[in-house]
N, C-alpha and C. Protein backbone atom coordinates (compact mmCIF):
# COMPACT_ATOMS: atom_id res chain seq x y z
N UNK A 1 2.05 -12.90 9.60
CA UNK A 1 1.75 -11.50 9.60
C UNK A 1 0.85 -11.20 10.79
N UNK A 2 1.17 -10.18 11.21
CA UNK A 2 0.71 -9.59 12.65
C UNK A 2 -1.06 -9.09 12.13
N UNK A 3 -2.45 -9.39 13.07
CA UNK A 3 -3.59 -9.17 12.00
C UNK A 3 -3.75 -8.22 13.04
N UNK A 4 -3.46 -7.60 14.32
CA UNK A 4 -3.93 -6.88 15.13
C UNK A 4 -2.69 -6.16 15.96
N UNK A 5 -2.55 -5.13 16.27
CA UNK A 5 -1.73 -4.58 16.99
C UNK A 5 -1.87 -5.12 18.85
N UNK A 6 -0.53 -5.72 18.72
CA UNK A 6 -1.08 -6.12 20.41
C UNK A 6 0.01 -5.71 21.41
N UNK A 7 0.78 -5.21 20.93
CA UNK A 7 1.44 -4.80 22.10
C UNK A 7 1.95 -2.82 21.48
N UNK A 8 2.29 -1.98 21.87
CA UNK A 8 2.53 -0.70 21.35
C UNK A 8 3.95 -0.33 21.17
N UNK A 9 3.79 0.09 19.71
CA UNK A 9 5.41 0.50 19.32
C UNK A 9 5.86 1.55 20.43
N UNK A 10 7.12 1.08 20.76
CA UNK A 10 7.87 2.26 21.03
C UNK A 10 9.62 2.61 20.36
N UNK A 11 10.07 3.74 19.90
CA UNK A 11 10.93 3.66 19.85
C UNK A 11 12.24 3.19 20.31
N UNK A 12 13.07 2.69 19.86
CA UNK A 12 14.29 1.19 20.47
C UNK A 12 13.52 -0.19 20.25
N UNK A 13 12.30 -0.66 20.22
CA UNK A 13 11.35 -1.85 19.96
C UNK A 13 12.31 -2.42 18.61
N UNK A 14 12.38 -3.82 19.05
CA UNK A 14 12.66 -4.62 18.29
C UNK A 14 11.64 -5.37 17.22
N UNK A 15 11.23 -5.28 15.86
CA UNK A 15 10.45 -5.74 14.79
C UNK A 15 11.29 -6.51 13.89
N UNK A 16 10.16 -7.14 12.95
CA UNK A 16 10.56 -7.63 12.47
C UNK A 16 9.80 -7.32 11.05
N UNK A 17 10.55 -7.24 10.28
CA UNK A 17 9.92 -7.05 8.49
C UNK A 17 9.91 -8.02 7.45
N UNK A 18 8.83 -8.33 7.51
CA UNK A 18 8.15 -9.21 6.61
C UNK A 18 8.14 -8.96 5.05
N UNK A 19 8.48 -9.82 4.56
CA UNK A 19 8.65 -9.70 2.54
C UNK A 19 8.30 -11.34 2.05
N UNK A 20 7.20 -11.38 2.02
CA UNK A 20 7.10 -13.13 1.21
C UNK A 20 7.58 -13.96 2.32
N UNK A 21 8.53 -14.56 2.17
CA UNK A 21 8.87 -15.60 3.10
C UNK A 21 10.28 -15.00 3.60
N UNK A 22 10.39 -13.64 3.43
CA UNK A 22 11.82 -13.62 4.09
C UNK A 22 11.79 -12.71 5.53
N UNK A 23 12.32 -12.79 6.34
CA UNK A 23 11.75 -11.88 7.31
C UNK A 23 13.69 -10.69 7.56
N UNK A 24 13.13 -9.81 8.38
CA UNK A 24 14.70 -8.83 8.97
C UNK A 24 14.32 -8.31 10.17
N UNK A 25 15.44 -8.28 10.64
CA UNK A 25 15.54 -7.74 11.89
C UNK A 25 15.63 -5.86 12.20
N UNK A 26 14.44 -5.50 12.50
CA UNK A 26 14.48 -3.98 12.32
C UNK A 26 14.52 -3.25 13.97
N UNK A 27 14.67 -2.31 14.07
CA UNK A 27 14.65 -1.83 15.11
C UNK A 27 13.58 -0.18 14.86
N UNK A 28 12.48 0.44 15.41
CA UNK A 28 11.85 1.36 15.52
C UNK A 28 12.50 2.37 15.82
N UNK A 29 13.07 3.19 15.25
CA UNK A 29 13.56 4.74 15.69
C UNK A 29 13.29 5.80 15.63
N UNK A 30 12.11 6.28 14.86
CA UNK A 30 11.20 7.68 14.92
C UNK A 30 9.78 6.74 14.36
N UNK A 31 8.63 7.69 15.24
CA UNK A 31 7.26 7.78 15.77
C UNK A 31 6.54 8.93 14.93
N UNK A 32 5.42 8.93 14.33
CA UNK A 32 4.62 10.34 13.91
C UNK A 32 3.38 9.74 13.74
N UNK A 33 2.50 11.08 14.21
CA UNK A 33 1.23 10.93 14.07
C UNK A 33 0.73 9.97 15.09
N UNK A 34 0.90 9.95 16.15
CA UNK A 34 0.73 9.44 17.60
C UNK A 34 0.51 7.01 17.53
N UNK A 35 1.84 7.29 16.65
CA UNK A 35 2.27 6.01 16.42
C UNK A 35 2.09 5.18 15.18
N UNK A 36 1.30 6.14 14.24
CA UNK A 36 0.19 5.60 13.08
C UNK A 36 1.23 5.03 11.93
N UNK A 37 2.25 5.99 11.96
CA UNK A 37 3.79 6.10 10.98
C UNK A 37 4.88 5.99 12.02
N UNK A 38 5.51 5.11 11.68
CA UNK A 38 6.62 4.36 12.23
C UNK A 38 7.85 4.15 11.33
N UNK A 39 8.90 4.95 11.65
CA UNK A 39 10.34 4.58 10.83
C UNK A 39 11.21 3.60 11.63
N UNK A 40 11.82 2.59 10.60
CA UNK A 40 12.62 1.58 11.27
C UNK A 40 14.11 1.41 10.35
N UNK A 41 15.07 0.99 10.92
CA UNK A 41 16.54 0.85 10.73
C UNK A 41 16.99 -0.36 10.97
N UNK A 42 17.93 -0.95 9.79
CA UNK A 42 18.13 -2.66 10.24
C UNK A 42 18.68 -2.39 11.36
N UNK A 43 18.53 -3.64 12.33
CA UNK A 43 19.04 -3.43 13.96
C UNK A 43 20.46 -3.64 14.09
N UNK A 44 21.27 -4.24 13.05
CA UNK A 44 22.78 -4.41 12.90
C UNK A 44 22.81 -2.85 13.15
N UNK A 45 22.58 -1.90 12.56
CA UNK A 45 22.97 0.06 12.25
C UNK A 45 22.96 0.13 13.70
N UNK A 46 21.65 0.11 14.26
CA UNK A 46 20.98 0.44 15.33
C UNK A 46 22.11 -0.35 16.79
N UNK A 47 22.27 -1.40 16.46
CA UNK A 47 23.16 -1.92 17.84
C UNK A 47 24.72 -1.37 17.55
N UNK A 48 24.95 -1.79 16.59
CA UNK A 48 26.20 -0.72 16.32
C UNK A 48 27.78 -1.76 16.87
N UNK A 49 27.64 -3.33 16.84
CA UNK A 49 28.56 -4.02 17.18
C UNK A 49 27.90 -4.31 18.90
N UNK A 50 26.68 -4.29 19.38
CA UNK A 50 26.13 -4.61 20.38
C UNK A 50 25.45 -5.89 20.47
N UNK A 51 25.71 -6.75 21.15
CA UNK A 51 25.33 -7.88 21.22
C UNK A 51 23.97 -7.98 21.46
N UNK A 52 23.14 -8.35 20.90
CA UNK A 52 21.96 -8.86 21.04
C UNK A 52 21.13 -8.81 22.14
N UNK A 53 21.65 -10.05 23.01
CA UNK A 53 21.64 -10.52 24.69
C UNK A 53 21.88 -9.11 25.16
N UNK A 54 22.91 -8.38 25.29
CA UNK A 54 22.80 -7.55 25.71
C UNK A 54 21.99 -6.25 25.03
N UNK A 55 21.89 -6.24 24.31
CA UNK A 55 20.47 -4.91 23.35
C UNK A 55 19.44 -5.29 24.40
N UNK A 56 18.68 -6.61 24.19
CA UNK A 56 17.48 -6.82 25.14
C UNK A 56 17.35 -6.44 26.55
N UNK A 57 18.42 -6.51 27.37
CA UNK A 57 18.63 -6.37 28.74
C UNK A 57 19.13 -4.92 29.07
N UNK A 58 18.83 -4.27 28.21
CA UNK A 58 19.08 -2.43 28.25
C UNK A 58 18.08 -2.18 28.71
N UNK A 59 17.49 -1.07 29.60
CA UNK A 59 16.28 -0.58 29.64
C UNK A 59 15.49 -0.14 28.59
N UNK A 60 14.67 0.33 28.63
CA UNK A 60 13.88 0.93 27.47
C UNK A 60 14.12 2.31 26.96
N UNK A 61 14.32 2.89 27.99
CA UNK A 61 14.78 4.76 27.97
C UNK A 61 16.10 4.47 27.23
N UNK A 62 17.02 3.56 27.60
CA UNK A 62 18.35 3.90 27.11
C UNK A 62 18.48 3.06 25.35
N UNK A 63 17.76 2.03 25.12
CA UNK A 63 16.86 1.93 24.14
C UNK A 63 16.69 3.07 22.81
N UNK A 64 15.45 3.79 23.49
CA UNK A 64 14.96 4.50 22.49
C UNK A 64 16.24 5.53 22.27
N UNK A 65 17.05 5.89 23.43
CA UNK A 65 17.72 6.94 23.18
C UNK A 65 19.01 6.57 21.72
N UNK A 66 19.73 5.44 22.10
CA UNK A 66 20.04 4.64 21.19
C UNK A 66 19.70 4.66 19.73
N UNK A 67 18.53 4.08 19.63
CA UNK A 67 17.98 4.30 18.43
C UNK A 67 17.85 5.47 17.49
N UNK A 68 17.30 6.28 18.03
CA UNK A 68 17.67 8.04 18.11
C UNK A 68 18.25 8.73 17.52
N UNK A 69 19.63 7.94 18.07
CA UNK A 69 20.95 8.41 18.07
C UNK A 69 20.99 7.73 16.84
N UNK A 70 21.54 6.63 16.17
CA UNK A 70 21.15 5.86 15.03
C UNK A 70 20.59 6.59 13.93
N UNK A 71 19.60 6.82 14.10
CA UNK A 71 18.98 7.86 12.94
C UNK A 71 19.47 9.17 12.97
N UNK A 72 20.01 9.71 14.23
CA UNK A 72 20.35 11.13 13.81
C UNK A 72 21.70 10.75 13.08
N UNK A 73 22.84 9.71 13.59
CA UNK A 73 23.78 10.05 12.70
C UNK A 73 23.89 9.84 11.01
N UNK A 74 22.95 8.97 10.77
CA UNK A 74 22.53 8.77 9.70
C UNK A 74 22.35 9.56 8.98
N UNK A 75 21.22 10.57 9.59
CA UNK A 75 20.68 11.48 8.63
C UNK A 75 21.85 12.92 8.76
N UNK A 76 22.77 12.80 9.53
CA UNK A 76 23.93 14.15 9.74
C UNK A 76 25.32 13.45 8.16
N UNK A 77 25.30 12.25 8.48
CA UNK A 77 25.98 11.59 7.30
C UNK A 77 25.66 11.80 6.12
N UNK A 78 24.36 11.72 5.58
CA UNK A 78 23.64 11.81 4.33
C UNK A 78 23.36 13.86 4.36
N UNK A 79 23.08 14.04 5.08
CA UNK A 79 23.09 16.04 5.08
C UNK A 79 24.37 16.30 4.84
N UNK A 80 25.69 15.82 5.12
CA UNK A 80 27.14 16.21 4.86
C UNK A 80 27.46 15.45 3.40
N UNK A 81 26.92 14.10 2.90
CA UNK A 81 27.18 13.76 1.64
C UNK A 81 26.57 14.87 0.41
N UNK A 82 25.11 14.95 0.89
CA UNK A 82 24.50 15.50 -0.43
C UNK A 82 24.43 16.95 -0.18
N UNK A 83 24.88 18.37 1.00
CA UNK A 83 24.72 19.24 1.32
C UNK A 83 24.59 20.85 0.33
N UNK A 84 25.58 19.64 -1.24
CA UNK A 84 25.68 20.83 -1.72
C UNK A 84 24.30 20.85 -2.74
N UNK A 85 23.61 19.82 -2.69
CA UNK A 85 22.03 20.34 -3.84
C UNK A 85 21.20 19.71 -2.69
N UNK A 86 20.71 20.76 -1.87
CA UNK A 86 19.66 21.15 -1.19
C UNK A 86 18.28 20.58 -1.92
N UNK A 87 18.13 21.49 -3.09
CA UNK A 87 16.89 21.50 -3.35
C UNK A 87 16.44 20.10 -3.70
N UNK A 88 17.44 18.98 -4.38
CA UNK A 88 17.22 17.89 -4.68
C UNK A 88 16.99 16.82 -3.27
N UNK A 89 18.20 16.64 -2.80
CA UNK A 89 18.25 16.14 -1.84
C UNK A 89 17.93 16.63 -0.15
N UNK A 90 16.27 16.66 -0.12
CA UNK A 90 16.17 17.15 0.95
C UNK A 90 15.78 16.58 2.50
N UNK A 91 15.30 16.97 3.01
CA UNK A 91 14.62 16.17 4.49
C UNK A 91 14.17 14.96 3.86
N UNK A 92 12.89 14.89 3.35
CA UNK A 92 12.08 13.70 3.12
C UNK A 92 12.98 12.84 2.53
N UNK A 93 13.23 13.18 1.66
CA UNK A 93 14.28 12.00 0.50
C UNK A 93 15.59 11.75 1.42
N UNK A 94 15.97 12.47 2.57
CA UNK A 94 17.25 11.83 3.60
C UNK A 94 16.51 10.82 4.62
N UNK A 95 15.69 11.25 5.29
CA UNK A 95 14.75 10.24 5.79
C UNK A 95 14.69 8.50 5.24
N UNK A 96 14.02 8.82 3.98
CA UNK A 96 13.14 8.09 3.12
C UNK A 96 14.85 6.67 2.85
N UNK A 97 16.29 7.47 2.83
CA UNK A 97 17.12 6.83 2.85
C UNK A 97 17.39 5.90 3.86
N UNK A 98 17.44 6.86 4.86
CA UNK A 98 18.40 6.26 6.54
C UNK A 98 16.98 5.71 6.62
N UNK A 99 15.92 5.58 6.73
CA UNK A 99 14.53 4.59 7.12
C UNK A 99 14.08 3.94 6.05
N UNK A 100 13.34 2.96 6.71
CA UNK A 100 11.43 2.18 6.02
C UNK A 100 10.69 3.06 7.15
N UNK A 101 9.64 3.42 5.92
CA UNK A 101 8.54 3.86 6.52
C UNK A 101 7.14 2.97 6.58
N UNK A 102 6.40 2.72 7.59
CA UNK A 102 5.59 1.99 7.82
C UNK A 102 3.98 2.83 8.44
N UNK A 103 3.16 2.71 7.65
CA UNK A 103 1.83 3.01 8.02
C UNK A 103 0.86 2.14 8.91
N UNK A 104 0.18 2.68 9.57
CA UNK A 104 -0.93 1.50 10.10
C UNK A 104 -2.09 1.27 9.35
N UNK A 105 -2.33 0.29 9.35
CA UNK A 105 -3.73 -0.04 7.82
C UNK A 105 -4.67 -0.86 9.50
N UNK A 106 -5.40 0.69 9.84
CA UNK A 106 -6.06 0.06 11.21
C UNK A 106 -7.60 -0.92 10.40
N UNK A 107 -7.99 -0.66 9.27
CA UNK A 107 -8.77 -2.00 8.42
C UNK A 107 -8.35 -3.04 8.51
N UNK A 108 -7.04 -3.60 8.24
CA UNK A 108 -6.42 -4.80 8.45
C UNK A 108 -5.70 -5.65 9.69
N UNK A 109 -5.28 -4.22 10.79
CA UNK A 109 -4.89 -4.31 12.21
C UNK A 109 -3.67 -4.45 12.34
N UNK A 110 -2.74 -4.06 11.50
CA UNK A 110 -1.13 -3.96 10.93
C UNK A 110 -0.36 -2.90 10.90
N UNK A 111 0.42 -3.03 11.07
CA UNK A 111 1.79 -1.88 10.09
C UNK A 111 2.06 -2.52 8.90
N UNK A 112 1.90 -1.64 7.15
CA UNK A 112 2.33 -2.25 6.03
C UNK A 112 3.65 -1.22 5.80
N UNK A 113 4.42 -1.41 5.09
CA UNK A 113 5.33 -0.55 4.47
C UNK A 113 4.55 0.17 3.65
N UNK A 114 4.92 1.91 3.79
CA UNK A 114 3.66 3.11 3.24
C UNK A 114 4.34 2.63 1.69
N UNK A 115 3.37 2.71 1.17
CA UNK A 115 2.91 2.98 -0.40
C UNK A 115 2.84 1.40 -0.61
N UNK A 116 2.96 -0.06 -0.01
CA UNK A 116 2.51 -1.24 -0.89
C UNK A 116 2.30 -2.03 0.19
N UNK A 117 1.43 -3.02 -0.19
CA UNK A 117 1.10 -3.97 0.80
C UNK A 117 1.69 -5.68 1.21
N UNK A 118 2.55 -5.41 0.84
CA UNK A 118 3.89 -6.39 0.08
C UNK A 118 4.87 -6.75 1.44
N UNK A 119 5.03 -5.60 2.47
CA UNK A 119 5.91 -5.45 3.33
C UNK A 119 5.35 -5.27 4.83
N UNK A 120 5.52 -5.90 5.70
CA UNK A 120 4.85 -5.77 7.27
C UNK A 120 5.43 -5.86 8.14
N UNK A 121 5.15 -5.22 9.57
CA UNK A 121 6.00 -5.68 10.59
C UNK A 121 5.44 -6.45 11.64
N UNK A 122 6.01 -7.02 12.27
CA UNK A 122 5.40 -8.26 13.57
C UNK A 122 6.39 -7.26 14.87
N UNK A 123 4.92 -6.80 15.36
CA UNK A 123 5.99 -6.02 16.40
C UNK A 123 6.40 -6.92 17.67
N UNK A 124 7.56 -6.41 18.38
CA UNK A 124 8.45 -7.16 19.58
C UNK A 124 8.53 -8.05 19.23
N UNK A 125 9.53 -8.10 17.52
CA UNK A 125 10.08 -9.51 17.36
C UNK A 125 11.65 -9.61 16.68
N UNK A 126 12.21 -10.34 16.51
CA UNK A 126 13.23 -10.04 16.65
C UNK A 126 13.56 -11.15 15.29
N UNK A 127 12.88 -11.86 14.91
CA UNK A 127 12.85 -12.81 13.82
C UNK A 127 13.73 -12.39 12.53
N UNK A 128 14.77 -13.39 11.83
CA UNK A 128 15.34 -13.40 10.72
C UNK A 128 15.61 -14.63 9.75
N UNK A 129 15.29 -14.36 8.93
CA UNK A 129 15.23 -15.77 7.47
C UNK A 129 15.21 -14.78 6.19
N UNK A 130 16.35 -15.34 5.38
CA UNK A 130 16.24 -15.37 4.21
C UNK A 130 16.05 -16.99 3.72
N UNK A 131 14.74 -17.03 2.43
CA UNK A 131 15.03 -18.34 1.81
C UNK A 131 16.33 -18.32 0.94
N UNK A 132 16.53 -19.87 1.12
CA UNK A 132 17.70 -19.83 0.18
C UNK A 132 17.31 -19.66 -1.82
N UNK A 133 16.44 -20.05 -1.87
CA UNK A 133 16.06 -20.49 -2.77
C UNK A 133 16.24 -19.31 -3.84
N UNK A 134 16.20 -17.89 -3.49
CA UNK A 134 16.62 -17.05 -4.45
C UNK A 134 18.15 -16.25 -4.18
C-alpha cells in the first residue's frame, strides 16, 4: 500500500487497486476537488482491445482524452438503459456504476476507496493478482 502520494494523479494514469492480497488494473478517468476524489475504470473498458505496450507509449494528452471518452460512453449507455426513471436512477448512482470512487485520507498519505478503508490505490502502477486460494 502506497503510505504517501509521490507522484500526481492524472487522468489516463495507470493504478492499481488494492483488496487484501488481490490487486487490478485500473485506469483514472475523472478528477474532483483539485485531485482529492479520483474516479477509476478497469483498464480492460478503458483500452478498449488496446495493447498495453502500446497504452503506455501514447502520450499523455491522448491518454486522458481516451479515458474520458471511456467514461462518457459508459455513462451515455447507462442514461439510455435506465432513462425512463430519472428520479431513481440518477447522475450520482450512474457514476457510482461506470466508476470506483477514491478519496485521499491525506492522515494516512493515500487514496482509500470513499466510504471503507479496505480498498487502495498504488498510483503509476499497473500491477495484477488474484490469489488463487478463493
Amino acid at each position: 500500500m502506497e503510505t504517501a502520494i509521490q507522484t500526481k494523479p492524472e487522468i489516463g494514469m495507470s493504478v492499481s487497486m488494492g483488496i487484501g492480497s488481490d490487486s487490478y488494473h485500473q485506469i483514472i478517468v475523472k478528477m474532483e476537488r483539485n485531485a482529492k476524489t479520483i474516479y477509476t475504470m478497469s483498464a480492460r473498458k478503458v483500452l478498449g482491445g488496446v495493447a498495453l505496450e502500446d497504452w503506455n507509449a501514447l502520450p499523455e494528452s491522448i491518454k486522458a482524452k481516451r479515458a474520458a471518452d471511456a467514461l462518457q460512453q459508459d455513462l451515455d449507455f447507462l442514461n439510455a438503459e435506465y432513462a425512463d426513471q430519472p428520479e431513481i436512477f440518477g447522475a450520482d448512482w450512474m457514476m457510482s456504476q461506470a466508476t470506483k470512487c477514491f478519496t485521499y485520507r491525506a492522515k494516512a498519505g493515500y487514496y482509500a476507496k470513499k466510504g471503507s478503508d479496505y480498498c487502495w490505490l498504488s498510483l503509476n502502477d499497473q500491477y495484477e493478482y488474484s490469489s488463487p486460494e478463493f
